[in-house]
Protein backbone atom coordinates (compact mmCIF):
# COMPACT_ATOMS: atom_id res chain seq x y z
CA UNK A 1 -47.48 -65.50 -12.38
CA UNK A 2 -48.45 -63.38 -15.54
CA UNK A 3 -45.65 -60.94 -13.84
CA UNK A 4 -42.84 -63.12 -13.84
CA UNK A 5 -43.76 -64.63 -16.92
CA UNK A 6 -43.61 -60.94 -18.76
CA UNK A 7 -40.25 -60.61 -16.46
CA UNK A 8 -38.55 -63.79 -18.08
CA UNK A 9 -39.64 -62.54 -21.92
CA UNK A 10 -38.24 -59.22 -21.20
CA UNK A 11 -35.00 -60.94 -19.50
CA UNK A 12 -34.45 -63.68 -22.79
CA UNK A 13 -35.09 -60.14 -24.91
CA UNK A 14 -32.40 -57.84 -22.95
CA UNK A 15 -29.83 -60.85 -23.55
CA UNK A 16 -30.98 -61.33 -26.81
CA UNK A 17 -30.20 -57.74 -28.00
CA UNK A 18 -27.01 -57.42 -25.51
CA UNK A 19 -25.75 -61.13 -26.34
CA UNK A 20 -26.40 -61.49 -30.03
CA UNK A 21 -24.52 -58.19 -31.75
CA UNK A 22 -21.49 -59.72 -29.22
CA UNK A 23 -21.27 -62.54 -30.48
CA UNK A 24 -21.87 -61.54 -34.69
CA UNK A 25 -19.10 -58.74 -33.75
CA UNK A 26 -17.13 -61.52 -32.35
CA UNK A 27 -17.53 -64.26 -35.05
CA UNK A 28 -16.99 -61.56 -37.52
CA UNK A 29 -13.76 -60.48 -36.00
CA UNK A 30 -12.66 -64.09 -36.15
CA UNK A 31 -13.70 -64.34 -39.98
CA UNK A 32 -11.71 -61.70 -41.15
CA UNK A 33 -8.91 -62.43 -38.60
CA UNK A 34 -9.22 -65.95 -41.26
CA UNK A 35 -9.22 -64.22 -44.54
CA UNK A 36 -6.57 -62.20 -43.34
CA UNK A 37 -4.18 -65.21 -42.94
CA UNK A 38 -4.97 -66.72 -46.37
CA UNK A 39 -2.88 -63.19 -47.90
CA UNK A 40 0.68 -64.29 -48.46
CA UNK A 41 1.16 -60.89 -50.80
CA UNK A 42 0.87 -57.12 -50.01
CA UNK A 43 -1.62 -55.88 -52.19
CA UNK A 44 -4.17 -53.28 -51.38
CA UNK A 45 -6.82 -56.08 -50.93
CA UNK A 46 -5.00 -57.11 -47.88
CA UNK A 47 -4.90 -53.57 -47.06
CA UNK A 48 -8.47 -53.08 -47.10
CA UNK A 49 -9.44 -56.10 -44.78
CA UNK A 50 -6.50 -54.88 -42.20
CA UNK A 51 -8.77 -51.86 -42.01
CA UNK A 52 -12.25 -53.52 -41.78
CA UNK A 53 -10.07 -55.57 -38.94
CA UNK A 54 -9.13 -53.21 -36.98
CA UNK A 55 -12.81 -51.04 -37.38
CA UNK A 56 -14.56 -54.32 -36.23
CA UNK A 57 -12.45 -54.88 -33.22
CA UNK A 58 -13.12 -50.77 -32.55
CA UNK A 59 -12.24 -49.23 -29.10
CA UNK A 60 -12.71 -51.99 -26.92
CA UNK A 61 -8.72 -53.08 -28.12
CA UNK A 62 -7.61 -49.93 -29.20
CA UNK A 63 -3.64 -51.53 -28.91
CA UNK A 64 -5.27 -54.34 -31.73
CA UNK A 65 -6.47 -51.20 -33.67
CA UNK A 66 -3.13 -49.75 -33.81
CA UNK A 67 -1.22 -53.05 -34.58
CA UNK A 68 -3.31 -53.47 -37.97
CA UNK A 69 -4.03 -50.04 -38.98
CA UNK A 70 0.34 -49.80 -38.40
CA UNK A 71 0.78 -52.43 -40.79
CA UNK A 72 -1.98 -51.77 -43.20
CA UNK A 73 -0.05 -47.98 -43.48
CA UNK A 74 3.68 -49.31 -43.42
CA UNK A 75 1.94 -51.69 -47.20
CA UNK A 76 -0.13 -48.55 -48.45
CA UNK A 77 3.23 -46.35 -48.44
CA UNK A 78 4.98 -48.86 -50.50
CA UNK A 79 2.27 -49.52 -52.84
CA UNK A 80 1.15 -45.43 -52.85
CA UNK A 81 -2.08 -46.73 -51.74
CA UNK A 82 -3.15 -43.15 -50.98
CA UNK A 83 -6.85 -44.34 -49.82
CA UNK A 84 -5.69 -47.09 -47.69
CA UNK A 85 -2.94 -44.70 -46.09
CA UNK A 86 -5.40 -42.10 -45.21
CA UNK A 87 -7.98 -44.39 -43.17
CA UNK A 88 -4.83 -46.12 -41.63
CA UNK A 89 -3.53 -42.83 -40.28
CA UNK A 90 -7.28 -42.14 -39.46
CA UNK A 91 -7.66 -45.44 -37.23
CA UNK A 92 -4.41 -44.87 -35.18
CA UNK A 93 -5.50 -41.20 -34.73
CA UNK A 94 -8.87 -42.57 -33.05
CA UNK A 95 -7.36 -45.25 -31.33
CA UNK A 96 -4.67 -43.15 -29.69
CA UNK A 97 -7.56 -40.98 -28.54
CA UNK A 98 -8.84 -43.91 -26.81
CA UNK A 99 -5.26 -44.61 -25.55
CA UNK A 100 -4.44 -41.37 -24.12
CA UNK A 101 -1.70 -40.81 -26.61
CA UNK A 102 -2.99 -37.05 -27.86
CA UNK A 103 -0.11 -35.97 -29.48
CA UNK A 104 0.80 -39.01 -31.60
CA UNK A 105 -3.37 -38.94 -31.75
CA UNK A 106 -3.12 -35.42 -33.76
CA UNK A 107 0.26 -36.53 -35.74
CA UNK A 108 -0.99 -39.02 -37.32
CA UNK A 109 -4.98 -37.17 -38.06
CA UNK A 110 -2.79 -34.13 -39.28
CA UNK A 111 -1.06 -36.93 -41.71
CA UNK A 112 -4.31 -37.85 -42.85
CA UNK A 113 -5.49 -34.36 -43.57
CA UNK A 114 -2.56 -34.01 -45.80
CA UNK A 115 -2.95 -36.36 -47.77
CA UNK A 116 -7.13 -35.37 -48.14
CA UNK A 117 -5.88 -32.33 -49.03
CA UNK A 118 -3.68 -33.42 -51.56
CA UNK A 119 -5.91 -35.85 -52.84
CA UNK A 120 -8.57 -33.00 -53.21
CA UNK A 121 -10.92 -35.47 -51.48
CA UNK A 122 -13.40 -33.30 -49.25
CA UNK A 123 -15.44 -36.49 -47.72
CA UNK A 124 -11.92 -37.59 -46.36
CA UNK A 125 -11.00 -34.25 -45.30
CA UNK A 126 -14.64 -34.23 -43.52
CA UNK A 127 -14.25 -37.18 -41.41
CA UNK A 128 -11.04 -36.53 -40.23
CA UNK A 129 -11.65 -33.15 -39.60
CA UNK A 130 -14.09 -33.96 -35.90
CA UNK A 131 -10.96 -36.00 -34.96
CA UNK A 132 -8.84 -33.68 -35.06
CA UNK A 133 -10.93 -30.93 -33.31
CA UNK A 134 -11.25 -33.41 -30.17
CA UNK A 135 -7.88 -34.38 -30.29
CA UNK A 136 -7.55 -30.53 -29.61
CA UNK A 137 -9.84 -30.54 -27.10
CA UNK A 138 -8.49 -33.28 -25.04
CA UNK A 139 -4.60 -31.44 -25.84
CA UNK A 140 -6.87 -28.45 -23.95
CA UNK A 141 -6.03 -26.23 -26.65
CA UNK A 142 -9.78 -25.44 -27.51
CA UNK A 143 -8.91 -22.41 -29.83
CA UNK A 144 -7.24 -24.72 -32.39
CA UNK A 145 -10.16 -27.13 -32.15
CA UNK A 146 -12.81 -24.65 -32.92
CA UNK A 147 -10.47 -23.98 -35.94
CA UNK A 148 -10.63 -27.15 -37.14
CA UNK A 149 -14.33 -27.83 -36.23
CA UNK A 150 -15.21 -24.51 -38.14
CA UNK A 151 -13.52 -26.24 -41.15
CA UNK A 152 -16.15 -29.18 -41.42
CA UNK A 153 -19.20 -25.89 -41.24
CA UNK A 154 -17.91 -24.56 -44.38
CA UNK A 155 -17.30 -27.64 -46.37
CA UNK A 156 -20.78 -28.83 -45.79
CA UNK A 157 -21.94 -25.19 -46.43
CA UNK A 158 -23.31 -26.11 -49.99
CA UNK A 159 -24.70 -29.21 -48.77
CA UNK A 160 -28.42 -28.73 -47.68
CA UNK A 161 -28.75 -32.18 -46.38
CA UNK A 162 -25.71 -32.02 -43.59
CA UNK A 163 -26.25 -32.54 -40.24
CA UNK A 164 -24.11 -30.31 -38.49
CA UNK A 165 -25.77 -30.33 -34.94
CA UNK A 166 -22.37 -32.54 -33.86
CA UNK A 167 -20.39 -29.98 -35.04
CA UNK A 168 -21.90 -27.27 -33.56
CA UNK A 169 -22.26 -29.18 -30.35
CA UNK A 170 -18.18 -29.71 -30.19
CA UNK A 171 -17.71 -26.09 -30.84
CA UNK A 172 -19.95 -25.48 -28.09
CA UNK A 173 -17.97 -27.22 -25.83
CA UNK A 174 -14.77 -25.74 -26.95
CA UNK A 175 -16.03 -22.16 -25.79
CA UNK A 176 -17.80 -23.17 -22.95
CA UNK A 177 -14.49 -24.97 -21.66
CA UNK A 178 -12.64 -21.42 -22.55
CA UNK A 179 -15.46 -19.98 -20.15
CA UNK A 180 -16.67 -17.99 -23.65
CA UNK A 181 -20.78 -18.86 -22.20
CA UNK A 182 -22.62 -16.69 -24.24
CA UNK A 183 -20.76 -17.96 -27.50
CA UNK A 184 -21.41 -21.22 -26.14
CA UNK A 185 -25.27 -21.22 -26.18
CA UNK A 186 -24.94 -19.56 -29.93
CA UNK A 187 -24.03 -23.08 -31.14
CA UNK A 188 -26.13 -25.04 -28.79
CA UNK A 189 -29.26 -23.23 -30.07
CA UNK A 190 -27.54 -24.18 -33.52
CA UNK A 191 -27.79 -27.97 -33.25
CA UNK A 192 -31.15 -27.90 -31.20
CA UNK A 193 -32.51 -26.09 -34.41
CA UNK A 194 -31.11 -28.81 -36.33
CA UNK A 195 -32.58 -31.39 -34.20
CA UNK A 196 -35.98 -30.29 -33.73
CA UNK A 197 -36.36 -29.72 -37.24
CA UNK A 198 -35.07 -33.37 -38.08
CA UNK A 199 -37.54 -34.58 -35.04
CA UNK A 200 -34.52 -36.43 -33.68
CA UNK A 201 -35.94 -36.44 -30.22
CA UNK A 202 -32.96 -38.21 -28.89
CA UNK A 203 -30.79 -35.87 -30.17
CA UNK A 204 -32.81 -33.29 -28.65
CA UNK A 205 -33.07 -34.55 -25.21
CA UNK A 206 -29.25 -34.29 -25.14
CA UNK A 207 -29.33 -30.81 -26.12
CA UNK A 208 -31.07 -29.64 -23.58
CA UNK A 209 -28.47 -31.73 -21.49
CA UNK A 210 -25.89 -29.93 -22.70
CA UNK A 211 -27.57 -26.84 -22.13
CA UNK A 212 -28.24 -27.37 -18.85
CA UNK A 213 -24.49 -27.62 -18.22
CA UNK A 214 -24.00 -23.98 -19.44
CA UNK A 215 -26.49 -22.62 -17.18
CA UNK A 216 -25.45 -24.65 -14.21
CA UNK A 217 -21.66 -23.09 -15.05
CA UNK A 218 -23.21 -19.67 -15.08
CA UNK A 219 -24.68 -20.22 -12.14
CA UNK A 220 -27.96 -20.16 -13.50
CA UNK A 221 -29.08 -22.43 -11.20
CA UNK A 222 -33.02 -22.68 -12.58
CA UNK A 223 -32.89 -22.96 -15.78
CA UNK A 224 -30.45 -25.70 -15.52
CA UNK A 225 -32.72 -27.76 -13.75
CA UNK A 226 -34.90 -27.00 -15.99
CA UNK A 227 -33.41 -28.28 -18.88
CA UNK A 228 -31.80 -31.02 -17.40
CA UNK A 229 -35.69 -32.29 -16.76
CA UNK A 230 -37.11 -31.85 -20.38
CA UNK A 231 -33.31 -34.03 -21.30
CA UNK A 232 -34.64 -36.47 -18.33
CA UNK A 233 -38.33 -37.08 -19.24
CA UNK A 234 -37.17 -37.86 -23.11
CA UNK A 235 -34.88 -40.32 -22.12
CA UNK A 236 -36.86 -41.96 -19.69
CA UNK A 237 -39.38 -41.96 -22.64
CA UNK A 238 -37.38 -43.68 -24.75
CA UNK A 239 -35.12 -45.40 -22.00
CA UNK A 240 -31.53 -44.38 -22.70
CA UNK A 241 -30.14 -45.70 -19.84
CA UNK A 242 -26.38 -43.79 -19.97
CA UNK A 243 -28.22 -40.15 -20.56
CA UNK A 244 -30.69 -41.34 -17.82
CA UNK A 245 -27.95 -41.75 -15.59
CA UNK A 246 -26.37 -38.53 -16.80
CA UNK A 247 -28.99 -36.39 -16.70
CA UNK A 248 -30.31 -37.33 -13.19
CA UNK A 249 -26.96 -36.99 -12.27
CA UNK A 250 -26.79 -33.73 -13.16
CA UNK A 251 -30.33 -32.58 -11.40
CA UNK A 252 -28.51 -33.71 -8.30
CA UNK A 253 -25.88 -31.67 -8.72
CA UNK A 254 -28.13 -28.72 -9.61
CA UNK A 255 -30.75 -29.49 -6.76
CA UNK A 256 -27.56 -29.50 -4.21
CA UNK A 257 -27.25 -25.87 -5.09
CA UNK A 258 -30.67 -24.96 -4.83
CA UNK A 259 -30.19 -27.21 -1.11
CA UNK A 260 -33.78 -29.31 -2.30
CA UNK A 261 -31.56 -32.33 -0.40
CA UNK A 262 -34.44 -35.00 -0.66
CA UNK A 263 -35.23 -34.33 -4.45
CA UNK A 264 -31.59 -34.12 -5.10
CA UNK A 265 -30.94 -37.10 -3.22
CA UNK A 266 -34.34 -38.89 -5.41
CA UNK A 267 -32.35 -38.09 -8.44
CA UNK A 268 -28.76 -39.15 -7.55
CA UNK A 269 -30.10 -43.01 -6.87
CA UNK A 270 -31.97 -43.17 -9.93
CA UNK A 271 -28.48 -41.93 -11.62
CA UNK A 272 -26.66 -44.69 -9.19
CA UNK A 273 -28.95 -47.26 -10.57
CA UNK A 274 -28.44 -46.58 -13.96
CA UNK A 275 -24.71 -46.37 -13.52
CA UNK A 276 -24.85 -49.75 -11.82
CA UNK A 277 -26.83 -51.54 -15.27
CA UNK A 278 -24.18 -49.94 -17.53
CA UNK A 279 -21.73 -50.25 -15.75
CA UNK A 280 -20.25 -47.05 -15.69
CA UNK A 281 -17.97 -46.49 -12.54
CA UNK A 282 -17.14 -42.80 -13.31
CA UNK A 283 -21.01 -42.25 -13.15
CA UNK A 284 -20.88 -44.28 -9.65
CA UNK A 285 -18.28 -42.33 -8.43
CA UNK A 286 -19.69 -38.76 -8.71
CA UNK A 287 -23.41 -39.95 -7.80
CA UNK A 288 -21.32 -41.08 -4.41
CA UNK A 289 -19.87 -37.78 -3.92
CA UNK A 290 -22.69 -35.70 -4.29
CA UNK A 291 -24.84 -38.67 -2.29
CA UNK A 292 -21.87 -37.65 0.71
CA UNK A 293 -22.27 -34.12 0.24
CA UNK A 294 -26.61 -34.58 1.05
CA UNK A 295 -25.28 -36.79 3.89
CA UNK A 296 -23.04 -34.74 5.93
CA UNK A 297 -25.80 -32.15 5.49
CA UNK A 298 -28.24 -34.32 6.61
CA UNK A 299 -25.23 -35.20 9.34
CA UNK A 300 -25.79 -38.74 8.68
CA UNK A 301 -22.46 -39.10 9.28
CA UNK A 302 -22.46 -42.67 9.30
CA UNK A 303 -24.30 -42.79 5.60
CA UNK A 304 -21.28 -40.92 4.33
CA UNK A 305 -18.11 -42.34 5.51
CA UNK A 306 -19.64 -45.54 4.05
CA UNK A 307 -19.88 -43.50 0.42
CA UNK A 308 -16.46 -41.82 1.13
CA UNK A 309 -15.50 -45.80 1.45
CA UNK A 310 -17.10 -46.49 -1.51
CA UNK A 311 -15.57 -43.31 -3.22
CA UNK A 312 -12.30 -44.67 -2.09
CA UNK A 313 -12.92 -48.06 -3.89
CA UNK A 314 -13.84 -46.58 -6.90
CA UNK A 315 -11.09 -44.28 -7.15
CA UNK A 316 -8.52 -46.56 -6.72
CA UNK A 317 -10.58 -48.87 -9.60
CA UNK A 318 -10.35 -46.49 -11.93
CA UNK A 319 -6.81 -45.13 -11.17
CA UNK A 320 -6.10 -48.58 -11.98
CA UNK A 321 -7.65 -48.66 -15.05
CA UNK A 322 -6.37 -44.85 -16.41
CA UNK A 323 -2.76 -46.09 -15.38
CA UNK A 324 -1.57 -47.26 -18.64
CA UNK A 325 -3.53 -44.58 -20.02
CA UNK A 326 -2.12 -41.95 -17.85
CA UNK A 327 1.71 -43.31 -18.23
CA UNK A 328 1.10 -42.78 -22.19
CA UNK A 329 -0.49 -39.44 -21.55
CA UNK A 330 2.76 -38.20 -19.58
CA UNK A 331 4.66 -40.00 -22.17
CA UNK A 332 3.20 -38.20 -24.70
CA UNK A 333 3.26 -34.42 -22.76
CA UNK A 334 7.10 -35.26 -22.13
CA UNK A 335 7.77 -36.26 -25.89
CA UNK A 336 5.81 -33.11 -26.68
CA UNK A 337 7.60 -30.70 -24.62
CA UNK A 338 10.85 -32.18 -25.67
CA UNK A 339 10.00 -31.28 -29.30
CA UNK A 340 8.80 -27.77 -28.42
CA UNK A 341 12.03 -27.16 -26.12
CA UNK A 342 14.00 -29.01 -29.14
CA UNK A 343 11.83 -26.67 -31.66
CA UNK A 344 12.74 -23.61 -29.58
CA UNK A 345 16.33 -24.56 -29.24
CA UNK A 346 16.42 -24.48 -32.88
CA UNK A 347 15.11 -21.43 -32.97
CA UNK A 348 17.03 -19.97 -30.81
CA UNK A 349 20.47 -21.09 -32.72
CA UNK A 350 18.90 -19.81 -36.35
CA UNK A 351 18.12 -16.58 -34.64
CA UNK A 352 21.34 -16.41 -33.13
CA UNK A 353 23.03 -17.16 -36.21
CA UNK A 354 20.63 -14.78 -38.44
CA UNK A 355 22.08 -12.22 -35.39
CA UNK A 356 26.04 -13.47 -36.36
CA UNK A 357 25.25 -13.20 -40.00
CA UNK A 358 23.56 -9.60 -39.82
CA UNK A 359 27.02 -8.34 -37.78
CA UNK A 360 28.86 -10.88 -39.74
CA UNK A 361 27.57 -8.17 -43.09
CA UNK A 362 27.56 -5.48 -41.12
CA UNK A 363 31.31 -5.83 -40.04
CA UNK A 364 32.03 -6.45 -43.60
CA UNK A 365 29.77 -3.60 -45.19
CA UNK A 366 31.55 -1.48 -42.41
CA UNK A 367 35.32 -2.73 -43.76
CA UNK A 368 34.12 -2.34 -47.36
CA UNK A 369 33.08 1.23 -46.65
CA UNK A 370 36.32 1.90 -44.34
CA UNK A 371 38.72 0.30 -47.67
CA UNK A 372 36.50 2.33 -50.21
CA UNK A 373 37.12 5.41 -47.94
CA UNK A 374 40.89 4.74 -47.36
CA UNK A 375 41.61 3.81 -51.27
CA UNK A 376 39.38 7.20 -52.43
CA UNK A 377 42.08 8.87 -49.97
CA UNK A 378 45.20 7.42 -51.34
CA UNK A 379 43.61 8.10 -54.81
CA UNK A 380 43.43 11.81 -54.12
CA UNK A 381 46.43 11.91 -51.86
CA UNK A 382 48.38 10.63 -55.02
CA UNK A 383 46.32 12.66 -57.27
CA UNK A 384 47.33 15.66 -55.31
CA UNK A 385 51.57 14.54 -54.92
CA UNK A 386 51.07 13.57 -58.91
CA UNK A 387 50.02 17.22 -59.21
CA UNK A 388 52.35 18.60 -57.01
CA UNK A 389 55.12 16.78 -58.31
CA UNK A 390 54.42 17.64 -62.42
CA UNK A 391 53.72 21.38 -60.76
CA UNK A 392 57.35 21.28 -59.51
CA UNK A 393 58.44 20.00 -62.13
CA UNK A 394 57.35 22.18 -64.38
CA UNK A 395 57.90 25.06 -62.50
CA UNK A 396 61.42 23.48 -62.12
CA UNK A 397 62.12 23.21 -65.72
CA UNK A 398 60.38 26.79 -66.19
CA UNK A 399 63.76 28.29 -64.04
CA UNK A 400 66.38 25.84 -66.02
CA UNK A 401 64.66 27.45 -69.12
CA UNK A 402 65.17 30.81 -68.07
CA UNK A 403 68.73 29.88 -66.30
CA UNK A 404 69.25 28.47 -69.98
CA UNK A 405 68.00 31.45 -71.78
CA UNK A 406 69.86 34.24 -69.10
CA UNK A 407 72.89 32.34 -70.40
CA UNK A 408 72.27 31.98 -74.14
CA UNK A 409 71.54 35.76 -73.84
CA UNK A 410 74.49 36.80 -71.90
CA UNK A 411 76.24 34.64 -74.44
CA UNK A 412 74.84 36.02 -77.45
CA UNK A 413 75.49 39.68 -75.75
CA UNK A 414 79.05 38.44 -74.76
CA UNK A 415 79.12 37.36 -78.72
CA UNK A 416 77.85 40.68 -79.90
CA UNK A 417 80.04 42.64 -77.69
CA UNK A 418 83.28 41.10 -78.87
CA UNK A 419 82.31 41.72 -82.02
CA UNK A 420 81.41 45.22 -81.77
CA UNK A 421 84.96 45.81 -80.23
CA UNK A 422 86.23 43.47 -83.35
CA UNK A 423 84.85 45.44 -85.43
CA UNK A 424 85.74 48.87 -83.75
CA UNK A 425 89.66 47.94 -83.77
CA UNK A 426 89.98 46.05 -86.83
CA UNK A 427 89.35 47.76 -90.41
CA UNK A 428 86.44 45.62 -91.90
CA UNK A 429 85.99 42.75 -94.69
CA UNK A 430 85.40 46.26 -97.46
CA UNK A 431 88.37 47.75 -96.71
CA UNK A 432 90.88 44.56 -96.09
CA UNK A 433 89.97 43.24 -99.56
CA UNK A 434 90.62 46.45 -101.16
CA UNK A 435 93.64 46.80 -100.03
CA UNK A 436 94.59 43.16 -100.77
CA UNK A 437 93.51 44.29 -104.21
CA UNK A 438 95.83 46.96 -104.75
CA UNK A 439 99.01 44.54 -103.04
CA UNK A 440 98.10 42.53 -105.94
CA UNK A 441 97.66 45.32 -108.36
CA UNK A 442 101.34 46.38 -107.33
CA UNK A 443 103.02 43.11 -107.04
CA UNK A 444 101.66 42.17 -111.22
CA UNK A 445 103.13 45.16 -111.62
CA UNK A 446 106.59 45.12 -110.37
């Protein structure tokens, strides 16, 4: 009797705790959703509540999220509300992670970043930093992500109160998902330092979770196990039900390798219980496949086709639930490749055209040197008939001259020869006028 009585205070408790926050998150969603109709203006007060909307409603409606964070950013760009844009664009980034839609996801954190940037506003840039290194990680393109995540390391750098063990945790993933192990369990050491020396023993415990996934990728089959214990016994400790089904999840798996079947198997139902009071069905499902893999085995063949059945169930559950997901996923892959194949089509034509220009000024730096070479020739080939042509010329007028002088000088000799003969056969100018003289003398004196 004491029992069930201690039972039905620890049952009122559980629905206490679950119930309660439910219902305040619920009433207070319904509040603001109140206030929020009172605003007939756009003003940045109405911009503000939008935001603590669409926060309160949180992941559970991510399509909610994205209807008021839409319309508090479509206000804060008229009004230059440069606060309320940034948290807008940082709500639809984290709500299109929850979606599935990655690449809008990144978009609109890389929107936000800008304007952190430009704001000079390093606690903005900070927070939207994380989200952009998963949105990496989920785009698989882990180098960018580390990048990013590397980003938040040294703008906390200064701070000696930052708690970068999440950080250094994501990074971690980033190279152990590029198969990069050893620089891996650089940055899980990292945050375990930072979590041991905080005491955050939950924190810890899922360290050494996380640790024990590196080794059990290595191969490392052991020390896996063993880490994936210490992460177990804290959490049963302090009953974390998700990392409880996690991390005996996980010593299944590593067990399986070591083939310690009835240990593994131990293990795999307490993760199956777990899984069945959080109600997590992707837990369910891969404690059911590893529970078939002990079973054939065992070759209780019977045991396992009624977990592949099971497995079956599940699968089809949670296709059904990933569907709309999935659908914006491809949507946003197919919108992604059609901007890189538009982006490389681009590219293409400006290359090709920086190709038609070059020949384009190559042609005409070829014609320019071809003209400059043809009119330097006609220069100097007219130079050179200009030359010739004054030479012959001049040598032309040379001969006339000496044509002109032969004949003034056979002239002149002509001249002077007639004369000569003149003056041979006729008595000269003396001897004429004396004798005129003496005609006269005689005539005066007859």
């Amino acid at each position: 009797m004491k029992n069930q009585v201690y039972y039905y205070i620890l049952y009122f408790l559980l629905v206490f705790f679950i119930f309660i926050p439910h219902v305040y998150s619920e009433n207070k969603i319904d509040s603001l959703e109140k206030q929020l109709q009172h605003f007939s203006s756009n003003d940045t007060n109405k911009i503000n509540l939008q935001l603590e909307l669409a926060n309160a409603i949180g992941w559970n409606n991510a399509s909610k999220m994205i209807e008021y964070a839409t319309d508090a950013k479509v206000t804060a760009e008229k009004l230059n509300y440069k606060k309320g844009l940034f948290y807008a664009y940082q709500i639809l980034a984290m709500a299109r992670y929850v979606t599935g839609e990655y690449d809008k996801g990144l978009a609109d954190a890389k929107m936000a970043y800008h304007i952190a940037n430009k704001e000079k506003q390093n606690d903005w840039k900070f927070s939207i930093l994380n989200t952009i290194g998963l949105l990496y990680q989920q785009l698989k393109k882990y180098k960018e992500s580390v990048e990013y995540f590397e980003e938040i390391i040294v703008l906390q750098k200064n701070n000696p109160n930052a708690d970068l063990s999440s950080t250094y945790n994501n990074i971690a993933n980033s190279y152990m998902s590029m198969n990069l192990f050893e620089k891996s369990m650089q940055y899980r050491n990292k945050a375990l330092t930072i979590r041991k020396n905080k005491n955050d023993i939950s924190g810890i415990a899922d360290c050494y979770n996380d640790i024990g996934e590196n080794f059990l990728l290595k191969n490392e089959i052991d020390s896996a196990i063993l880490y994936f214990k210490s992460c177990y016994k804290i959490k049963e400790e302090i009953n974390d039900e998700e990392m409880l089904s996690l991390s005996a999840l996980n010593l299944g798996k590593a067990l399986i390798e070591k083939k310690r079947f009835a240990e593994a198997e131990r293990y795999l139902n307490i993760a199956l219980f777990y899984a069945n009071k959080i109600g997590s069905k992707l837990y369910k499902l891969n404690t059911f496949n590893y529970l078939a893999i002990i079973a054939n085995k065992q070759f209780n063949y019977k045991y396992e086709a009624e977990l592949l059945n099971e497995i079956i169930r599940l699968k089809e559950d949670l296709l059904n639930e990933e569907s709309v997901k999935q659908m914006n996923r491809l949507h946003s892959e197919f919108e992604t490749e059609k901007k890189e194949l538009k982006i490389t089509q681009l590219l293409k034509e400006k290359k090709q055209q920086q190709i038609i220009a070059f020949e384009k000024e190559k042609r005409n730096k070829l014609i320019g040197f071809f003209l400059t070479g043809g009119v330097l020739l006609l220069c100097s080939f007219l130079l050179i008939l200009n030359n010739r042509f004054r030479t012959t010329k001049k040598h032309k007028l040379e001969i006339e001259k000496q044509i002109v002088e032969q004949k003034q000088k056979e002239t002149l000799d002509s001249i002077y020869y007639a004369k000569r003969i003149q003056n041979c056969m006729l008595p000269n100018e003396k001897h004429l006028q004396k004798k005129i003289n003496e005609l006269k003398k005689a005539y005066n004196s007859i």
